[in-house]
Protein backbone atom coordinates (compact mmCIF):
# COMPACT_ATOMS: atom_id res chain seq x y z
CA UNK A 1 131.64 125.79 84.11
CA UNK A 2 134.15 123.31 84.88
CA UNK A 3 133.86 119.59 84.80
CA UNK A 4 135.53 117.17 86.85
CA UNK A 5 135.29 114.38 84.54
CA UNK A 6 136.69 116.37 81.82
CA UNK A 7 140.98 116.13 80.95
CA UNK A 8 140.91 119.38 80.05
CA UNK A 9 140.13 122.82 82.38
CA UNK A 10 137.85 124.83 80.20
CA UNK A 11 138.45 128.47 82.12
CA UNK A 12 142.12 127.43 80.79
CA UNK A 13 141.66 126.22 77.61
CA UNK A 14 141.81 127.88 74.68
CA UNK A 15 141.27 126.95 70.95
CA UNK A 16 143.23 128.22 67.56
CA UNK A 17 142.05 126.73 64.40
CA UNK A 18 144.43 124.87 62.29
CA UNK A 19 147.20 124.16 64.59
CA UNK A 20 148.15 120.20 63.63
CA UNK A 21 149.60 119.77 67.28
CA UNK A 22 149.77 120.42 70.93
CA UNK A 23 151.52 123.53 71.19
CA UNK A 24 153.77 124.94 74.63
CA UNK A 25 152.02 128.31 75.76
CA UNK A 26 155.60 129.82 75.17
CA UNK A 27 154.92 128.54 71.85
CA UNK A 28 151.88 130.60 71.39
CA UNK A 29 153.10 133.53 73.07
CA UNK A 30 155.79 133.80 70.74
CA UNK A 31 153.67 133.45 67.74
CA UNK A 32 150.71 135.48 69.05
CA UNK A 33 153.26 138.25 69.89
CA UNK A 34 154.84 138.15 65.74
CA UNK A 35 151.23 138.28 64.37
CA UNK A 36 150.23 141.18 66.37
CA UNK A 37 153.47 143.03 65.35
CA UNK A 38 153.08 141.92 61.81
CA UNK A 39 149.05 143.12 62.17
CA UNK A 40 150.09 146.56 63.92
CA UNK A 41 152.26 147.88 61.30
CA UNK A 42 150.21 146.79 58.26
CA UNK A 43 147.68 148.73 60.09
CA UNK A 44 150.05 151.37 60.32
CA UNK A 45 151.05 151.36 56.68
CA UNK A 46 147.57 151.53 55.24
CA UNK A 47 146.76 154.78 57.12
CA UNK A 48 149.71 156.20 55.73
CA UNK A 49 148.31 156.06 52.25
């Protein structure tokens, strides 16, 4: 439910843990794409065995 008081949109906001400072959503879509590779194919290795 948005706020008009509040700086921030919450429909657009998102949160991720840990991150120690504003981040560029090119940022995240670069980093979000590299985990999800790096998760697919250590999913892919452990069926293998």
């Amino acid at each position: 439910m948005p706020r008009p008081s509040s700086f921030l949109d919450p429909r657009r906001t998102i949160f991720i843990g840990g991150v120690p400072r504003p981040r560029k959503a090119s940022e995240l879509a670069l980093f979000s794409e590299v985990f999800m590779a790096q998760f697919a194919m250590q999913a892919l290795m452990s069926t293998q065995k």
